[in-house]
PDB file of N, CA and C in Angstrom:
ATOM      1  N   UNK A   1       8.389 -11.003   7.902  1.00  0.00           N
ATOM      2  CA  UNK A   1       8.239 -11.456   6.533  1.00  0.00           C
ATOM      3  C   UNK A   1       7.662 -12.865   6.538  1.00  0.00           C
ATOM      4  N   UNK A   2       6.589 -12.945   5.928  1.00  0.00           N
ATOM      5  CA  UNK A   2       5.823 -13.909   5.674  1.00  0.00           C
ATOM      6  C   UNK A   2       7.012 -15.275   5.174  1.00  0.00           C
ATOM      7  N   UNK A   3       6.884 -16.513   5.451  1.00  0.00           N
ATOM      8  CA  UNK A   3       7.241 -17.629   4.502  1.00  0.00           C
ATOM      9  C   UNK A   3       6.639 -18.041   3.571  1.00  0.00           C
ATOM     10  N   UNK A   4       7.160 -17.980   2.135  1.00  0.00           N
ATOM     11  CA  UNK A   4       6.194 -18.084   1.247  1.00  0.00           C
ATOM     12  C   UNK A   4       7.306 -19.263   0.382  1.00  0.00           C
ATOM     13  N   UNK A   5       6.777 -19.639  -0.629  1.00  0.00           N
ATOM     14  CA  UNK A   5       6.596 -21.123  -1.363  1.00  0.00           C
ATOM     15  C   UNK A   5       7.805 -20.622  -2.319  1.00  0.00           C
ATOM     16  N   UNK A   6       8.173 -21.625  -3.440  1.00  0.00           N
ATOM     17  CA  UNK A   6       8.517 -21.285  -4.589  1.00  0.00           C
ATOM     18  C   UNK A   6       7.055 -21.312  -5.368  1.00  0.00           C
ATOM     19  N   UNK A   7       6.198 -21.452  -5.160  1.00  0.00           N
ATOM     20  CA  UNK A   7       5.358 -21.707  -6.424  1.00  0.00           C
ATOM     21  C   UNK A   7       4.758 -20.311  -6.016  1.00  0.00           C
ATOM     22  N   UNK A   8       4.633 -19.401  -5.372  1.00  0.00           N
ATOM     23  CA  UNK A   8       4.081 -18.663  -4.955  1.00  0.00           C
ATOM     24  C   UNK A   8       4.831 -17.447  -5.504  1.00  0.00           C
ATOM     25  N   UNK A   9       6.089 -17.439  -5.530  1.00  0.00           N
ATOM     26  CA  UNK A   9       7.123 -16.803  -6.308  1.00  0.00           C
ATOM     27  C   UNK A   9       7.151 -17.025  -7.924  1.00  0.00           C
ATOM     28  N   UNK A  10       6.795 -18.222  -8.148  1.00  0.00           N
ATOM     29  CA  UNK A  10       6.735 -18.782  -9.790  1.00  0.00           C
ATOM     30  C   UNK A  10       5.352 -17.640 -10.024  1.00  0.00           C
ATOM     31  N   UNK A  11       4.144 -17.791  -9.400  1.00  0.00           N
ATOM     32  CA  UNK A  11       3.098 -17.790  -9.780  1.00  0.00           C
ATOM     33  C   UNK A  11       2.848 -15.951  -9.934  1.00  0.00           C
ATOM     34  N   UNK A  12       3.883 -15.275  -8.952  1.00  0.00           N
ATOM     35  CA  UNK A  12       4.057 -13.794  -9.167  1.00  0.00           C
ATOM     36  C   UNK A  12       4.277 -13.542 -10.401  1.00  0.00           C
ATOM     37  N   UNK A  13       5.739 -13.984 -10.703  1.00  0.00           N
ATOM     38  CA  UNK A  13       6.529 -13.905 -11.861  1.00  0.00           C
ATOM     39  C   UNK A  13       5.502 -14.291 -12.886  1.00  0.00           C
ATOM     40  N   UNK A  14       5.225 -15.239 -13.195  1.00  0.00           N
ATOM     41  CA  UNK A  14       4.592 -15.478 -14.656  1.00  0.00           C
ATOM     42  C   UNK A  14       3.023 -14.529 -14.503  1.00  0.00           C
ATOM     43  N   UNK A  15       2.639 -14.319 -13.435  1.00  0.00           N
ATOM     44  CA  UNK A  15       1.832 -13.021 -13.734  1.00  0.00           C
ATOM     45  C   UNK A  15       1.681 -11.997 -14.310  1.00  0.00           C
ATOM     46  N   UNK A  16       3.177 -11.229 -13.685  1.00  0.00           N
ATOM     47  CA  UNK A  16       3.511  -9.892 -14.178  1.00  0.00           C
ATOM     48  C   UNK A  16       4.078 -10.100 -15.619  1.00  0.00           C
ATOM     49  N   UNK A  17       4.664 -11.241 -16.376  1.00  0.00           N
ATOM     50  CA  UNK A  17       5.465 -11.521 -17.449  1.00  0.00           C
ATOM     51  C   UNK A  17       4.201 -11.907 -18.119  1.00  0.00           C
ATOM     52  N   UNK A  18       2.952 -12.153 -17.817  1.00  0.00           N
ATOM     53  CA  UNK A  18       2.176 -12.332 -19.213  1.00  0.00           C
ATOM     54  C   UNK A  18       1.183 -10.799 -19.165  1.00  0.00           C
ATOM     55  N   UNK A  19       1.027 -10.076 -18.121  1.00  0.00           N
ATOM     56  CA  UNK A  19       0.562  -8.538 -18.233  1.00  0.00           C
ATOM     57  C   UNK A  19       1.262  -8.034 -18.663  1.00  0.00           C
ATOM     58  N   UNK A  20       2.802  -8.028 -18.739  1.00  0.00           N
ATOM     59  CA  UNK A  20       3.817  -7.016 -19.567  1.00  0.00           C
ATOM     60  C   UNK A  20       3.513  -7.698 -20.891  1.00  0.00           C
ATOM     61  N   UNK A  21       3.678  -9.018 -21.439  1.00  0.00           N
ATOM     62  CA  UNK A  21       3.430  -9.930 -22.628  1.00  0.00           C
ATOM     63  C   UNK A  21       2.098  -8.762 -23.400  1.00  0.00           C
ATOM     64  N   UNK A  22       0.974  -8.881 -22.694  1.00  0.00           N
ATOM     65  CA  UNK A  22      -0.317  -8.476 -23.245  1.00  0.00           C
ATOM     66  C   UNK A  22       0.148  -7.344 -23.723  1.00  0.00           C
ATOM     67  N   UNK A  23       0.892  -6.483 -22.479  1.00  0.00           N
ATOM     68  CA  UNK A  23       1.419  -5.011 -23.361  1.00  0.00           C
ATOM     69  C   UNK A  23       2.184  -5.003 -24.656  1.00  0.00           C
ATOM     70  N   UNK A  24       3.094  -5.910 -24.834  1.00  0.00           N
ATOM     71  CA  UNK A  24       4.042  -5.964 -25.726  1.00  0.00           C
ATOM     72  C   UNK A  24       2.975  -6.157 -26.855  1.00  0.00           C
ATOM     73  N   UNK A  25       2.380  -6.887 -26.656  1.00  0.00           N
ATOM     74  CA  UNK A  25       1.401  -7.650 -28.084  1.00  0.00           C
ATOM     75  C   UNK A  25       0.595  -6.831 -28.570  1.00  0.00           C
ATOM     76  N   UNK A  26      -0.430  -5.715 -27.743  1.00  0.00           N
ATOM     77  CA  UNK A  26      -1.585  -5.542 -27.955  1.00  0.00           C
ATOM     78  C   UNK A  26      -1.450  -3.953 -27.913  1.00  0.00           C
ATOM     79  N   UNK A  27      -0.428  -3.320 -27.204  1.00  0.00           N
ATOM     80  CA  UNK A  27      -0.014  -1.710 -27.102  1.00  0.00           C
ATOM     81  C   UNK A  27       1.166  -1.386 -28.253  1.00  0.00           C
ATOM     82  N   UNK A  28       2.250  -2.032 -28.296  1.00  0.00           N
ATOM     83  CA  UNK A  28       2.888  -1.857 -29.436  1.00  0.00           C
ATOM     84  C   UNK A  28       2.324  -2.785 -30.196  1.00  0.00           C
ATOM     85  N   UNK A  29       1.743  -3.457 -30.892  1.00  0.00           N
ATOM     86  CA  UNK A  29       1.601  -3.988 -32.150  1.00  0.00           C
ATOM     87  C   UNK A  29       2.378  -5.401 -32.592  1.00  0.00           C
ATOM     88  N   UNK A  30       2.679  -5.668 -31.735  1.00  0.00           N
ATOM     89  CA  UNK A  30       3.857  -6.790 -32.025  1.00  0.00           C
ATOM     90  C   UNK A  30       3.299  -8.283 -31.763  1.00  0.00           C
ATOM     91  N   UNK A  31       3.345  -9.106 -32.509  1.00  0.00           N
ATOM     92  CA  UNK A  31       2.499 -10.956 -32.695  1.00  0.00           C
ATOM     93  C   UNK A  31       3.926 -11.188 -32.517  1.00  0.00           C
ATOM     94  N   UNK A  32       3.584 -12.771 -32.659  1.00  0.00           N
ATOM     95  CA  UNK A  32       4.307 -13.954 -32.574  1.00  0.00           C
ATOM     96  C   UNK A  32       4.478 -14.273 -34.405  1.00  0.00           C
ATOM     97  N   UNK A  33       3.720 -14.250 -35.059  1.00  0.00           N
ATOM     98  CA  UNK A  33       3.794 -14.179 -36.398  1.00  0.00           C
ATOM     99  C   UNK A  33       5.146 -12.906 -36.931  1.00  0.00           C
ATOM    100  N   UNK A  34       4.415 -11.796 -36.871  1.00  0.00           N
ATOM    101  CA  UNK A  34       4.934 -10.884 -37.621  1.00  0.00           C
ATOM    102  C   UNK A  34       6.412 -10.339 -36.741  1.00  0.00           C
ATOM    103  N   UNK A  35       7.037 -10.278 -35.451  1.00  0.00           N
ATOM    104  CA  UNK A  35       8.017  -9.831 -35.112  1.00  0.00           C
ATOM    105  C   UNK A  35       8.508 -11.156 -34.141  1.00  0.00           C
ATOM    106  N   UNK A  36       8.483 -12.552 -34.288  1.00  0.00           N
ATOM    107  CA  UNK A  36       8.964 -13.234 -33.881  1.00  0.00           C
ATOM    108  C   UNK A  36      10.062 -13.117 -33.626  1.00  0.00           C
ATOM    109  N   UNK A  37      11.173 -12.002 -34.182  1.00  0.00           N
ATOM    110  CA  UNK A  37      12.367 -12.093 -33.389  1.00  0.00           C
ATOM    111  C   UNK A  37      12.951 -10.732 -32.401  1.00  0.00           C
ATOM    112  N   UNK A  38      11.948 -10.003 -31.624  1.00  0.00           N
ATOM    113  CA  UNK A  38      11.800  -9.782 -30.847  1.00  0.00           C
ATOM    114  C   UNK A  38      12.258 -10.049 -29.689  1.00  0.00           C
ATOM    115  N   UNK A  39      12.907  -9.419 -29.156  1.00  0.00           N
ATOM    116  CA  UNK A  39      13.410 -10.369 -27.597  1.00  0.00           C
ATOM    117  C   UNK A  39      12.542 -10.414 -26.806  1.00  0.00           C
ATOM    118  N   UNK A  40      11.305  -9.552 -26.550  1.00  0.00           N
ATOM    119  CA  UNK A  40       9.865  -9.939 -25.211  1.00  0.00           C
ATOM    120  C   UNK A  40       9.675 -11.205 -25.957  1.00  0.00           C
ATOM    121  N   UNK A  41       9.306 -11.265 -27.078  1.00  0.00           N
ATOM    122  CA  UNK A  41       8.471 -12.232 -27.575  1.00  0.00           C
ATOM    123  C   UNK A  41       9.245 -13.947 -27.212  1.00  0.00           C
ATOM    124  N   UNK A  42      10.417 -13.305 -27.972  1.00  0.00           N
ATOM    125  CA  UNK A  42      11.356 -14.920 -28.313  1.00  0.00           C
ATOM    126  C   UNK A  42      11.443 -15.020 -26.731  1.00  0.00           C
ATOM    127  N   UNK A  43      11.869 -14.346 -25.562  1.00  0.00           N
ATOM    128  CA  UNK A  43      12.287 -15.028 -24.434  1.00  0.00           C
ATOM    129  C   UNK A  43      11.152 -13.869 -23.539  1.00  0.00           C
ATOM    130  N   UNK A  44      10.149 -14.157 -23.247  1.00  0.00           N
ATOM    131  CA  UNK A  44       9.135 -13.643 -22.190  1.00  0.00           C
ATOM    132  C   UNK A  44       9.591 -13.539 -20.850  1.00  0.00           C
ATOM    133  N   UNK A  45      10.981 -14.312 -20.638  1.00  0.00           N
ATOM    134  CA  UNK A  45      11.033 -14.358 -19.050  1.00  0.00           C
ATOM    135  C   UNK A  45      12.108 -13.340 -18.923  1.00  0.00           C
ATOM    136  N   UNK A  46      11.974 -11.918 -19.993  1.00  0.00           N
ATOM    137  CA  UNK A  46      13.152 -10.886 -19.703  1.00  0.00           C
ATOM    138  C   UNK A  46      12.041  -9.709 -19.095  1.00  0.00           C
ATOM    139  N   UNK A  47      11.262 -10.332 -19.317  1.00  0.00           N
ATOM    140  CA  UNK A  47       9.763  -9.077 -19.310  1.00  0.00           C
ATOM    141  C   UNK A  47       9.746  -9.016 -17.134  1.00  0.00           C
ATOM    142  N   UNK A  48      10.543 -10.068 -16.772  1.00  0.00           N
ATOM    143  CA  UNK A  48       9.935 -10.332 -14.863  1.00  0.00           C
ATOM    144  C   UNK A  48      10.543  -8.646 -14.450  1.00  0.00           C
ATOM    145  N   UNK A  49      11.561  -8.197 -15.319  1.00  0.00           N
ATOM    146  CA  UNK A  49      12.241  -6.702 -14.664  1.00  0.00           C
ATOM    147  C   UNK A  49      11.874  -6.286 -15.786  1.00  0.00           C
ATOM    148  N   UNK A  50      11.508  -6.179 -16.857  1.00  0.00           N
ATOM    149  CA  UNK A  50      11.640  -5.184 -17.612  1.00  0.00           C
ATOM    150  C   UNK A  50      10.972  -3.755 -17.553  1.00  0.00           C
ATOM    151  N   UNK A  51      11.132  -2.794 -17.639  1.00  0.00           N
ATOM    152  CA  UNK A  51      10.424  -1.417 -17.589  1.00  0.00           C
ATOM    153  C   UNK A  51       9.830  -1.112 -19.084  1.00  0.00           C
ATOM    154  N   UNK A  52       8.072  -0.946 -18.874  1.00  0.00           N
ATOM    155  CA  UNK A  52       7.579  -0.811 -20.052  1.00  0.00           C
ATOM    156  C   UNK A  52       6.924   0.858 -20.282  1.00  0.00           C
ATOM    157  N   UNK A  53       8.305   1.502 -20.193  1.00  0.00           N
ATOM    158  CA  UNK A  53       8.143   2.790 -20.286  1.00  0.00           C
ATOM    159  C   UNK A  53       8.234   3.259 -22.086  1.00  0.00           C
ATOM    160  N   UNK A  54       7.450   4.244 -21.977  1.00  0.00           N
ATOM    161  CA  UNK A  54       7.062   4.863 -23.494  1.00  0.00           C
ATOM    162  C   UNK A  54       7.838   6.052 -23.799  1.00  0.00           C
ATOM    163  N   UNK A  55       7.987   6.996 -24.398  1.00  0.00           N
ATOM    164  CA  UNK A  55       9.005   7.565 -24.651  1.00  0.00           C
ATOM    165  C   UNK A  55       8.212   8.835 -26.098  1.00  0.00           C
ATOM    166  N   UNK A  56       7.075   8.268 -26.400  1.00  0.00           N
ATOM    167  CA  UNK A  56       7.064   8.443 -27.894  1.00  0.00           C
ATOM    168  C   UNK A  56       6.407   9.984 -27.302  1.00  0.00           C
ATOM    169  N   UNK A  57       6.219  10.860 -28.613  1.00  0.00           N
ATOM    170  CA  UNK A  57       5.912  12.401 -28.419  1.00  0.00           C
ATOM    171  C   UNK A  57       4.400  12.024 -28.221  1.00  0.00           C
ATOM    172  N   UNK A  58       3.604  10.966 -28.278  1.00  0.00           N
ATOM    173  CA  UNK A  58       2.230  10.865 -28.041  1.00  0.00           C
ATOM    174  C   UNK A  58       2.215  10.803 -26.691  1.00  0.00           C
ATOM    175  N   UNK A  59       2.704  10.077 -26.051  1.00  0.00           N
ATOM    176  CA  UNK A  59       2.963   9.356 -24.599  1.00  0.00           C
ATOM    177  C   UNK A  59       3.269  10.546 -23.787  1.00  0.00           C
ATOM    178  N   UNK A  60       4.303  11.419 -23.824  1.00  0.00           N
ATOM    179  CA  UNK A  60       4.909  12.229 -23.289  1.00  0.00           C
ATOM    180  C   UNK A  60       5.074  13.409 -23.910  1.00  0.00           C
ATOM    181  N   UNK A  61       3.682  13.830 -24.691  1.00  0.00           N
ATOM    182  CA  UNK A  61       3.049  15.391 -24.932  1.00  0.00           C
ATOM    183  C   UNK A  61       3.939  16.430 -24.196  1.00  0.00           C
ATOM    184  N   UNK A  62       3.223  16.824 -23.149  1.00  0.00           N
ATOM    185  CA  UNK A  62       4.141  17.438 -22.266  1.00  0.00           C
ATOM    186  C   UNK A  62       5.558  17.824 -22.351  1.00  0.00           C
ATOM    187  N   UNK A  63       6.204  16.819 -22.360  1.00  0.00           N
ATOM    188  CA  UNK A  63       7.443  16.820 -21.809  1.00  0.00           C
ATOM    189  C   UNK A  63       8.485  17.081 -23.062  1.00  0.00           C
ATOM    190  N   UNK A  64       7.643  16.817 -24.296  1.00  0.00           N
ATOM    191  CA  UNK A  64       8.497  17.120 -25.812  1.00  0.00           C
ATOM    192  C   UNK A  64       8.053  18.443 -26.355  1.00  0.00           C
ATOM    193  N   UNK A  65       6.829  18.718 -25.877  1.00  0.00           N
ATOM    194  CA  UNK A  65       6.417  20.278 -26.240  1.00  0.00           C
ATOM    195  C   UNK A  65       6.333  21.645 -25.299  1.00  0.00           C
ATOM    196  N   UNK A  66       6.936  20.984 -23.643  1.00  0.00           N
ATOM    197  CA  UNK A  66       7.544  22.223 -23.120  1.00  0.00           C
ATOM    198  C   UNK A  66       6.054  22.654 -22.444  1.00  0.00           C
ATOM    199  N   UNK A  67       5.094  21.646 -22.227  1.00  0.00           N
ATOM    200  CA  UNK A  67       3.682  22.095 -21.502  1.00  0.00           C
ATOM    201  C   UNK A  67       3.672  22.235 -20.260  1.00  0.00           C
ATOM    202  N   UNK A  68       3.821  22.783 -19.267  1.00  0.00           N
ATOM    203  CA  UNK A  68       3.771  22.908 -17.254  1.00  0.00           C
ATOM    204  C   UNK A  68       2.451  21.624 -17.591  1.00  0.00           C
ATOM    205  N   UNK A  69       2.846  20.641 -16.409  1.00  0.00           N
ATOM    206  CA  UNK A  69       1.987  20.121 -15.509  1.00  0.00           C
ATOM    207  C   UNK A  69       0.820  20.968 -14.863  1.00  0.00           C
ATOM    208  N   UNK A  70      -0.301  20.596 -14.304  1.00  0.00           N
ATOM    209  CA  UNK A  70      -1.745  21.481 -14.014  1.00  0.00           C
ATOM    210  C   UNK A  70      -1.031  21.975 -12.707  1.00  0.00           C
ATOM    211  N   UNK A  71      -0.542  20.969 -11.657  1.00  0.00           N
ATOM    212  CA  UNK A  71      -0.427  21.340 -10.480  1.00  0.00           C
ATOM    213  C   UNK A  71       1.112  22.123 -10.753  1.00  0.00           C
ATOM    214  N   UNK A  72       1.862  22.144 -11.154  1.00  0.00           N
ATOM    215  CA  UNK A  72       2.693  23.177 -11.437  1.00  0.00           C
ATOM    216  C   UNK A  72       2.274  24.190 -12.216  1.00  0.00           C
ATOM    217  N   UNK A  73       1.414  24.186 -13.076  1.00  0.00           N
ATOM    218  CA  UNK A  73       1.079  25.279 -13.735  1.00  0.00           C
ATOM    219  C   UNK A  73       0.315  26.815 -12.897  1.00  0.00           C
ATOM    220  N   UNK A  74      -0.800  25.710 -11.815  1.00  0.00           N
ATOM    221  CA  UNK A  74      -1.276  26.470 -11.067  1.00  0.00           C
ATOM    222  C   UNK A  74      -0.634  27.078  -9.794  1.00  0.00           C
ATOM    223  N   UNK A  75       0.951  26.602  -9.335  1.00  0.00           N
ATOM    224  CA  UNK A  75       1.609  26.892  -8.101  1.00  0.00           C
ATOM    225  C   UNK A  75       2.422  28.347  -9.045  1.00  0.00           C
ATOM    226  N   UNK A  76       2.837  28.093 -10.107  1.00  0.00           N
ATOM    227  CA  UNK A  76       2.883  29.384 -10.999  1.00  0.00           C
ATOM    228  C   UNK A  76       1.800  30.226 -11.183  1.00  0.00           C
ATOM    229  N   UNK A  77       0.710  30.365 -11.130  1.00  0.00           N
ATOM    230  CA  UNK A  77       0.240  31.118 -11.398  1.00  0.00           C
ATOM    231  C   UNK A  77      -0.242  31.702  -9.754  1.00  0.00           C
ATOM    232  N   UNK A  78      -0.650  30.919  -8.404  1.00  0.00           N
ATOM    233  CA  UNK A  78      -0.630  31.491  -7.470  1.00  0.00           C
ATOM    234  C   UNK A  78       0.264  32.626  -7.181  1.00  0.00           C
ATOM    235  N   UNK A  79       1.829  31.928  -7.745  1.00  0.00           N
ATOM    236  CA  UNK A  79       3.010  32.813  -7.322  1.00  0.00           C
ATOM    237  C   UNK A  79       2.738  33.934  -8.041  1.00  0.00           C
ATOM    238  N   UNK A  80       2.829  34.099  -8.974  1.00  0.00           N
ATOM    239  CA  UNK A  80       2.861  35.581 -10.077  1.00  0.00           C
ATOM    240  C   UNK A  80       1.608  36.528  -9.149  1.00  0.00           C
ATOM    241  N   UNK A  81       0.507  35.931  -8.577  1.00  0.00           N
ATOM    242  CA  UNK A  81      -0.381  36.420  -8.541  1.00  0.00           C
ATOM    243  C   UNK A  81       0.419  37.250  -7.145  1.00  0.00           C
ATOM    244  N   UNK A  82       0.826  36.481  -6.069  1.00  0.00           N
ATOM    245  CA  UNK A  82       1.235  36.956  -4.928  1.00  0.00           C
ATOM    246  C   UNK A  82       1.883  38.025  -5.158  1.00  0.00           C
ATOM    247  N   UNK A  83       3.281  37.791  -6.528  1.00  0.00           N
ATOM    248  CA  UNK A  83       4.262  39.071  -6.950  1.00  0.00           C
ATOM    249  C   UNK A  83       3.401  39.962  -7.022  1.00  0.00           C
ATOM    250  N   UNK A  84       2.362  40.044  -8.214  1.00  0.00           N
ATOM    251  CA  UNK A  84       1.568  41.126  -8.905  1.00  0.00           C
ATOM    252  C   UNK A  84       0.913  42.431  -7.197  1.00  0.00           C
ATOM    253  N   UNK A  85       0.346  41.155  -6.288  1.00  0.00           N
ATOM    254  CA  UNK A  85      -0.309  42.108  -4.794  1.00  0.00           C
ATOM    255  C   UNK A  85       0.473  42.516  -4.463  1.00  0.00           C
ATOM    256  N   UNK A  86       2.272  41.891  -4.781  1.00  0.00           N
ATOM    257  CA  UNK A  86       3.120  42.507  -3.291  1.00  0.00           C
ATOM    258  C   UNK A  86       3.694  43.587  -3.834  1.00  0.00           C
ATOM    259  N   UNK A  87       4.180  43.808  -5.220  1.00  0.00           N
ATOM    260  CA  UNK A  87       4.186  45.027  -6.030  1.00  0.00           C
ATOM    261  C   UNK A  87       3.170  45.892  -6.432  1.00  0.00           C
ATOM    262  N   UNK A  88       2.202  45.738  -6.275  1.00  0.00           N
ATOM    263  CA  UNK A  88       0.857  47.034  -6.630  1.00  0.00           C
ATOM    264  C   UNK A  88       0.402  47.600  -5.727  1.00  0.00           C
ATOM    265  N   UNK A  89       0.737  47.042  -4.177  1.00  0.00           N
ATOM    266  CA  UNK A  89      -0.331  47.967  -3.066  1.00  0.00           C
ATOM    267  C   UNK A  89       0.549  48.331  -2.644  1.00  0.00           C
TER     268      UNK A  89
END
């Protein structure tokens, strides 16, 4: 393991906390004006762990309407196909 700095550690952190920031602002909709009391907003330095996972039925199509994944869809359909040969010949 490398020896590395505090500023080098500072300079991670406020990286990832103003790319999560941009998300907060510019993907949900949220200013400094209009939802100032916000907790990303009011304290940015909760954003160094935060998980900016989505949830909404746009985001996660799939998973609210019961759709197979492609690569699962297609390991299902190999299989059926195998049943269908090993029962018909």
């Amino acid at each position: 393991m490398k020896n590395r700095s505090r500023s080098y550690y500072r300079h991670q952190r406020k990286r990832t906390i103003n790319r999560k920031l941009e998300i907060v602002r510019y993907a949900w909709g949220l200013n400094k004006a209009e939802d100032s009391e916000h907790p990303f907003i009011t304290h940015p330095g909760k954003l160094s762990k935060a998980k900016l996972n989505c949830s909404c039925k746009m985001c996660k199509y799939e998973k609210h309407y019961d759709i197979p994944k492609p690569n699962v869809k297609s390991k299902t359909d190999l299989m059926q196909q195998d049943i269908k040969e090993y029962f018909y010949e």
